[in-house]
C-alpha atoms as a PDB file:
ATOM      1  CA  UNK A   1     -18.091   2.004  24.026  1.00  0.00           C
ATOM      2  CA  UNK A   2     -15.011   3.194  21.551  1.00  0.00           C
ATOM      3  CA  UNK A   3     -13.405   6.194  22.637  1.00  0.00           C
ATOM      4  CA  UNK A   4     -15.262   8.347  20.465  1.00  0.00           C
ATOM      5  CA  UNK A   5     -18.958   7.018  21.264  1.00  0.00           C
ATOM      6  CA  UNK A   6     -18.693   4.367  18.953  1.00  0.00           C
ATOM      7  CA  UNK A   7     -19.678   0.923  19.987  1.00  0.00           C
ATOM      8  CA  UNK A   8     -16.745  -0.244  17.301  1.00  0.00           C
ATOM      9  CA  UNK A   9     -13.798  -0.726  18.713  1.00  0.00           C
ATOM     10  CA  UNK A  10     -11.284   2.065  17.892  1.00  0.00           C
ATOM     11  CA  UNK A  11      -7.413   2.445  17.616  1.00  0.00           C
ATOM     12  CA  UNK A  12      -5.916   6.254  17.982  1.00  0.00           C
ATOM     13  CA  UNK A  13      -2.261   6.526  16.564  1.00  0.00           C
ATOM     14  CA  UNK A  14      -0.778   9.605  17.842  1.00  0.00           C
ATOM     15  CA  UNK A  15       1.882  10.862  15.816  1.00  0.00           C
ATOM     16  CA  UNK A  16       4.018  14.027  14.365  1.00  0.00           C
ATOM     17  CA  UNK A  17       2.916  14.338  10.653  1.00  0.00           C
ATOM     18  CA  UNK A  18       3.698  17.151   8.152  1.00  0.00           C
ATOM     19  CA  UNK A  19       1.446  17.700   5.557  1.00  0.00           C
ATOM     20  CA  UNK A  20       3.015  18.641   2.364  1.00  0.00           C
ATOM     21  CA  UNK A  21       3.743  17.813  -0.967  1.00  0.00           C
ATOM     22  CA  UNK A  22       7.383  16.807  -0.634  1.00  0.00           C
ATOM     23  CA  UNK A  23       6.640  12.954  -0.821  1.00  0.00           C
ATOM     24  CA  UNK A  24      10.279  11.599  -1.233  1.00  0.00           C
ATOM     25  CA  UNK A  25      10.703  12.904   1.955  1.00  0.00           C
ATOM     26  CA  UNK A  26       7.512  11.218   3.886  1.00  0.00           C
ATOM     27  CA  UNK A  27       8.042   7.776   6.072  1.00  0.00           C
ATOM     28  CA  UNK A  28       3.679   7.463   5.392  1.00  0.00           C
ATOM     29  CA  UNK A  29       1.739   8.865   2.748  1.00  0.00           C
ATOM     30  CA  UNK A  30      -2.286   8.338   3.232  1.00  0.00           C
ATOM     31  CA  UNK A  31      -3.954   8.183  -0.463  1.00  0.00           C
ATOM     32  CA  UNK A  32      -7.948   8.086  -0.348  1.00  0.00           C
ATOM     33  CA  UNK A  33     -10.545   7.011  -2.621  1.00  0.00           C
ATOM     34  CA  UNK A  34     -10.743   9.976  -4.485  1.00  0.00           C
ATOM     35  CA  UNK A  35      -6.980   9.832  -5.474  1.00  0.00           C
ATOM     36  CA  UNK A  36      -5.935   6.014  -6.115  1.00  0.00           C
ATOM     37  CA  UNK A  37      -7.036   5.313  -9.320  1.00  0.00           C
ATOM     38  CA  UNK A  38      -4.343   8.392 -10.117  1.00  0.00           C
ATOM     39  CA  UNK A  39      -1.467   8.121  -7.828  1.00  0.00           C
ATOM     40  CA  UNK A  40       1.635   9.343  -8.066  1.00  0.00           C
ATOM     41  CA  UNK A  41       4.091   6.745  -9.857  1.00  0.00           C
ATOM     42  CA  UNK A  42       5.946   4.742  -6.711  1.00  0.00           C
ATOM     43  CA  UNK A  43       9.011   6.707  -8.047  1.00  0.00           C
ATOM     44  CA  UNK A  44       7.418  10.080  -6.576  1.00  0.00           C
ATOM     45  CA  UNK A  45       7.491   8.543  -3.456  1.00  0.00           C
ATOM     46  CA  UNK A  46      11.202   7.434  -1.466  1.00  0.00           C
ATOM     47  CA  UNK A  47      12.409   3.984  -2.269  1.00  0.00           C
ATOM     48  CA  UNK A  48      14.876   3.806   0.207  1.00  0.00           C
ATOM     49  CA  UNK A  49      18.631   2.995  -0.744  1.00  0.00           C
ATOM     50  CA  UNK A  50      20.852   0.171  -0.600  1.00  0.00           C
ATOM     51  CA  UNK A  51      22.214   0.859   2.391  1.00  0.00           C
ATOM     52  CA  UNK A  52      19.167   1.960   4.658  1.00  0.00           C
ATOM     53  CA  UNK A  53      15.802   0.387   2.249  1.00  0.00           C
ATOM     54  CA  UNK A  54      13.565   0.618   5.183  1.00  0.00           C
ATOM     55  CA  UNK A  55      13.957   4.709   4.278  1.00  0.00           C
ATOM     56  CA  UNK A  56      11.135   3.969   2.095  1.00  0.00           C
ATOM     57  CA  UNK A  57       7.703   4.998   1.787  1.00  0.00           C
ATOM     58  CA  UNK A  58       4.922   3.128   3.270  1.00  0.00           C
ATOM     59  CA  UNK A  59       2.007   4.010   0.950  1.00  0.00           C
ATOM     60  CA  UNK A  60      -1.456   3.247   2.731  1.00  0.00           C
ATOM     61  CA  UNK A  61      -4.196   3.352   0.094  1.00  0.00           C
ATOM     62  CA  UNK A  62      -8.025   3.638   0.758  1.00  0.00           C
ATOM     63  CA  UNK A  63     -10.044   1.793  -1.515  1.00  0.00           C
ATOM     64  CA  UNK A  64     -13.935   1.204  -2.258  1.00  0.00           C
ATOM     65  CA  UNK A  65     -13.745  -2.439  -1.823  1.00  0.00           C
ATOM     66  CA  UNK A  66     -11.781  -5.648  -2.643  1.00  0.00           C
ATOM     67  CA  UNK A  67     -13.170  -7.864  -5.433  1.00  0.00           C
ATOM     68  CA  UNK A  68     -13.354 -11.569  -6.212  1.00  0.00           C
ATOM     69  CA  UNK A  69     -11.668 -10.479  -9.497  1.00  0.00           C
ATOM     70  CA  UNK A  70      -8.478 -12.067  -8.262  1.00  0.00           C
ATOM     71  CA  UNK A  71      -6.994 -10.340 -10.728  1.00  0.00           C
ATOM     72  CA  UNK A  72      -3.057 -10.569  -9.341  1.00  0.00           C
ATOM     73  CA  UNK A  73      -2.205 -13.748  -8.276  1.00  0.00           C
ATOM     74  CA  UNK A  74       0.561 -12.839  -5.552  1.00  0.00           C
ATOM     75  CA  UNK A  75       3.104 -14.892  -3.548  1.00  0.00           C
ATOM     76  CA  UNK A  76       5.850 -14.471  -1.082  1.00  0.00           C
ATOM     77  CA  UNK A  77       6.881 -14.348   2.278  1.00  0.00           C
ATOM     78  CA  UNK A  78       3.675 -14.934   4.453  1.00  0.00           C
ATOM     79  CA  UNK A  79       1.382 -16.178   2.025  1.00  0.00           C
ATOM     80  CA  UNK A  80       1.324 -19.842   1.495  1.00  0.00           C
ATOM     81  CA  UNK A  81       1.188 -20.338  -1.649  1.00  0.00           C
ATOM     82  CA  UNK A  82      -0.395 -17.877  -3.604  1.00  0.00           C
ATOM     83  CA  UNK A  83      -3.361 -15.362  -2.912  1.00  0.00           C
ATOM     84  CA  UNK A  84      -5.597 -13.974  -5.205  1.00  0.00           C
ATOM     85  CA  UNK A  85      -5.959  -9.924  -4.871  1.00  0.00           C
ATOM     86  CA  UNK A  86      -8.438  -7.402  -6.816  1.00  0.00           C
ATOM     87  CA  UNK A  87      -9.193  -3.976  -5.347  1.00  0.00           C
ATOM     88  CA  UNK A  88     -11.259  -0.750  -6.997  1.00  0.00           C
ATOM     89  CA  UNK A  89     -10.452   2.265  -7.816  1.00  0.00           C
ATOM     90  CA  UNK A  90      -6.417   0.982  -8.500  1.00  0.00           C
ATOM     91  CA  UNK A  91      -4.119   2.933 -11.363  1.00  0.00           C
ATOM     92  CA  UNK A  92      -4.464   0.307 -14.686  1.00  0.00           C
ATOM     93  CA  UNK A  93      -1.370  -0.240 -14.408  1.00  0.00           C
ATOM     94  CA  UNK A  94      -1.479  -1.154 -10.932  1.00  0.00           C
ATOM     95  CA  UNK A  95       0.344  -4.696 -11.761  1.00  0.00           C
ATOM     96  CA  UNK A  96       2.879  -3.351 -13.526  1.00  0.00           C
ATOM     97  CA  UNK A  97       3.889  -0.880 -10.946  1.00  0.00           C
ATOM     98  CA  UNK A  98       4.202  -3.716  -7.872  1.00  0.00           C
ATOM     99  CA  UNK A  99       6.855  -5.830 -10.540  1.00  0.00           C
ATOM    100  CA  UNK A 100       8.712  -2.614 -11.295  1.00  0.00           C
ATOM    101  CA  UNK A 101       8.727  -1.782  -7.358  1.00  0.00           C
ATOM    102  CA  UNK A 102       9.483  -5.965  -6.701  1.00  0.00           C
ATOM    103  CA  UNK A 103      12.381  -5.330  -8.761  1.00  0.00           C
ATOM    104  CA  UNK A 104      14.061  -2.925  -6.847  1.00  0.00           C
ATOM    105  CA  UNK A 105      13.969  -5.282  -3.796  1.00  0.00           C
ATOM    106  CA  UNK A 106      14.924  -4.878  -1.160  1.00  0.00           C
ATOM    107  CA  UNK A 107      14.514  -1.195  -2.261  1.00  0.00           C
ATOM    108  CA  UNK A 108      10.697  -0.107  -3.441  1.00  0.00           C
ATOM    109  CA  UNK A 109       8.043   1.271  -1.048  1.00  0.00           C
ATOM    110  CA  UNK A 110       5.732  -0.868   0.750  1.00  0.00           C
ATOM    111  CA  UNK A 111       1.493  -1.006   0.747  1.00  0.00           C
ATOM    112  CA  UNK A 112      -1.327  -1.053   2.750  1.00  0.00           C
ATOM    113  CA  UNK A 113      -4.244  -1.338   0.786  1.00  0.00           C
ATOM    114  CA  UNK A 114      -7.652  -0.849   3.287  1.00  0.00           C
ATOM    115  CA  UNK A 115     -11.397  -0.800   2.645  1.00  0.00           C
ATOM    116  CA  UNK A 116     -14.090  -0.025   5.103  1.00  0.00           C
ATOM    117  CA  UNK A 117     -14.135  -3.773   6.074  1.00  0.00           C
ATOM    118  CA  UNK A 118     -10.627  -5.328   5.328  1.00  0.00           C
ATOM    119  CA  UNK A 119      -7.199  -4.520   4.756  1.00  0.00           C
ATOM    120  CA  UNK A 120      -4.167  -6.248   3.174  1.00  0.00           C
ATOM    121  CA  UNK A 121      -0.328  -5.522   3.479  1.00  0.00           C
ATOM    122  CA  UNK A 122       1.665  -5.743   0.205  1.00  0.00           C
ATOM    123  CA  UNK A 123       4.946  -5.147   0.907  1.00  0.00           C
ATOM    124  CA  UNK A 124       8.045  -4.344  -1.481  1.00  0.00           C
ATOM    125  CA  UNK A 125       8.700  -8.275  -1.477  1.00  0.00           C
ATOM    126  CA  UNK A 126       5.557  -9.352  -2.880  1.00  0.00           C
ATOM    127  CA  UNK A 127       5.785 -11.249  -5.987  1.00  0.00           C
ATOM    128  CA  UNK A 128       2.863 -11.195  -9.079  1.00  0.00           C
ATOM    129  CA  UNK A 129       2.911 -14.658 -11.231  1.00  0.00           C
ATOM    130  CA  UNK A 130       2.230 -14.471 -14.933  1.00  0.00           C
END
């Protein structure tokens, strides 16, 4: 049994976290279903700078489910190749916020994207073809 009862197993992260709304000042900020499709613009959140970019954000967004849209095509450090990635709900412009936050690099915030069944990192490297 999980920790909780569950016959899943569980992971507990124990950790110090303020709850606020001064994002450029958060290391993790937790977006649910409810708000993805209308998050903040990556700018809200802190990209780091030059001289320290893993100040940044981590952004860890909960999503209804990944697709078999594929519709980024994404490459970069530990993909070989390239990947196709599709998630709902997403901001519509979604793709043009990860090549506005690749450009930054090494700068830019990084994501965790997570359904109730899979998850998938997209860091600040991550590049989108086309």
């Amino acid at each position: 049994m999980g920790r909780w009862g569950s016959k899943q197993p569980t992971l507990g992260i124990s950790t110090t976290c303020e709850v606020g709304l001064g994002l450029k000042k958060k290391d993790l900020v937790v977006l649910g279903t409810l708000i993805a499709a209308a998050m903040p613009p990556f700018e809200t959140f802190s990209l780091g700078s030059l001289e320290y970019p893993d100040r940044s954000t981590t952004l860890v967004i909960q999503v209804a489910s990944f697709d078999q849209d594929n519709e980024l095509v994404l490459s970069g450090p530990g993909i070989a190749g390239t990947i196709g990635f599709s998630a709902r709900p997403l901001p519509g412009d979604f793709r043009a916020r990860l090549i506005g936050n690749r450009a930054l690099f090494p700068r830019g915030v990084d994501l965790i994207v997570l359904s109730e069944d899979a998850v998938a990192a997209l860091p600040r490297s991550i590049r989108i073809a086309g």
